[in-house]
Protein backbone atom coordinates (compact mmCIF):
# COMPACT_ATOMS: atom_id res chain seq x y z
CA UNK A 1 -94.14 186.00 59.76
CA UNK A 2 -96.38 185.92 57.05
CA UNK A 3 -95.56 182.68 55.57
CA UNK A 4 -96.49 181.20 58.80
CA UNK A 5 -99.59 182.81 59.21
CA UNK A 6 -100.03 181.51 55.61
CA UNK A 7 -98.93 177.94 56.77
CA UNK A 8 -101.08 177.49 59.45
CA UNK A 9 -104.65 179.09 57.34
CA UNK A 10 -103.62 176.25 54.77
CA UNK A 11 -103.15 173.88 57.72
CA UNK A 12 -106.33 174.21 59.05
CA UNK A 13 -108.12 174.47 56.24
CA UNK A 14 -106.63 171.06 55.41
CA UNK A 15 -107.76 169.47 58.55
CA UNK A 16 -111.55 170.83 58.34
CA UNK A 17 -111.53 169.04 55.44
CA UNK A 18 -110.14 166.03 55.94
CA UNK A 19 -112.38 165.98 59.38
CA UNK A 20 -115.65 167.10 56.98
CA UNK A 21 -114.64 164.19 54.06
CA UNK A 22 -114.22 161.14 57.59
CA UNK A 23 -117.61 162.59 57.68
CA UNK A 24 -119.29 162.25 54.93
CA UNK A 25 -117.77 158.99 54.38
CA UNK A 26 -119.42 157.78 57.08
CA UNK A 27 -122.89 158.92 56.06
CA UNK A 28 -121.83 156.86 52.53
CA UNK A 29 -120.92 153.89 54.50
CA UNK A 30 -124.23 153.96 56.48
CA UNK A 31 -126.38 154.45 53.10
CA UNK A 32 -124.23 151.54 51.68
CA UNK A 33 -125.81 149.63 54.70
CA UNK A 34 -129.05 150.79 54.47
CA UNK A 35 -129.33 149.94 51.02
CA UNK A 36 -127.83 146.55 51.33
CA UNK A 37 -130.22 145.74 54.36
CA UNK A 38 -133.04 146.13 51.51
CA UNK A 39 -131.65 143.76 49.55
CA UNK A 40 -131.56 141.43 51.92
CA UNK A 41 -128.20 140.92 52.70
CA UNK A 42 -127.49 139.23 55.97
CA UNK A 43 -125.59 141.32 58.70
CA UNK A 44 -123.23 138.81 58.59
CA UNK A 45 -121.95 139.95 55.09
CA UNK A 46 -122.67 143.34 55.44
CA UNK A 47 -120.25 144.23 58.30
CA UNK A 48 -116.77 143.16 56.92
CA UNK A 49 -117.76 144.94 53.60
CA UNK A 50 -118.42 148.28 55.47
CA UNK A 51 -115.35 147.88 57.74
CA UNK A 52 -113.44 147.47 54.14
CA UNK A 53 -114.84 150.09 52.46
CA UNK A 54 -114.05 152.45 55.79
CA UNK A 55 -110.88 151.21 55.58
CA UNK A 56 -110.27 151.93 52.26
């Protein structure tokens, strides 16, 4: 019984943070825009590098 309480805490805990790092990659991706906006790179460029760095 208590290896599956164990289980699940380490299960959850797993999933906050893989939920919390999705976020915070996000936030990266979106300063990665930002940034490259003030550069001056067109749109055009900009969104297939953020949908590959998302994806990787």
């Amino acid at each position: 019984m208590e290896a599956i309480k164990s289980f699940g805490l380490l299960l959850a805990l797993l999933t906050l943070f893989g939920f919390l790092d999705l976020l915070t990659e996000g936030q990266k991706n979106e300063r990665m825009a930002i940034q490259e906006k003030a550069r001056g790179v067109p749109s055009s460029v900009l969104r297939p590098s953020l949908i590959a760095a998302r994806d990787y």
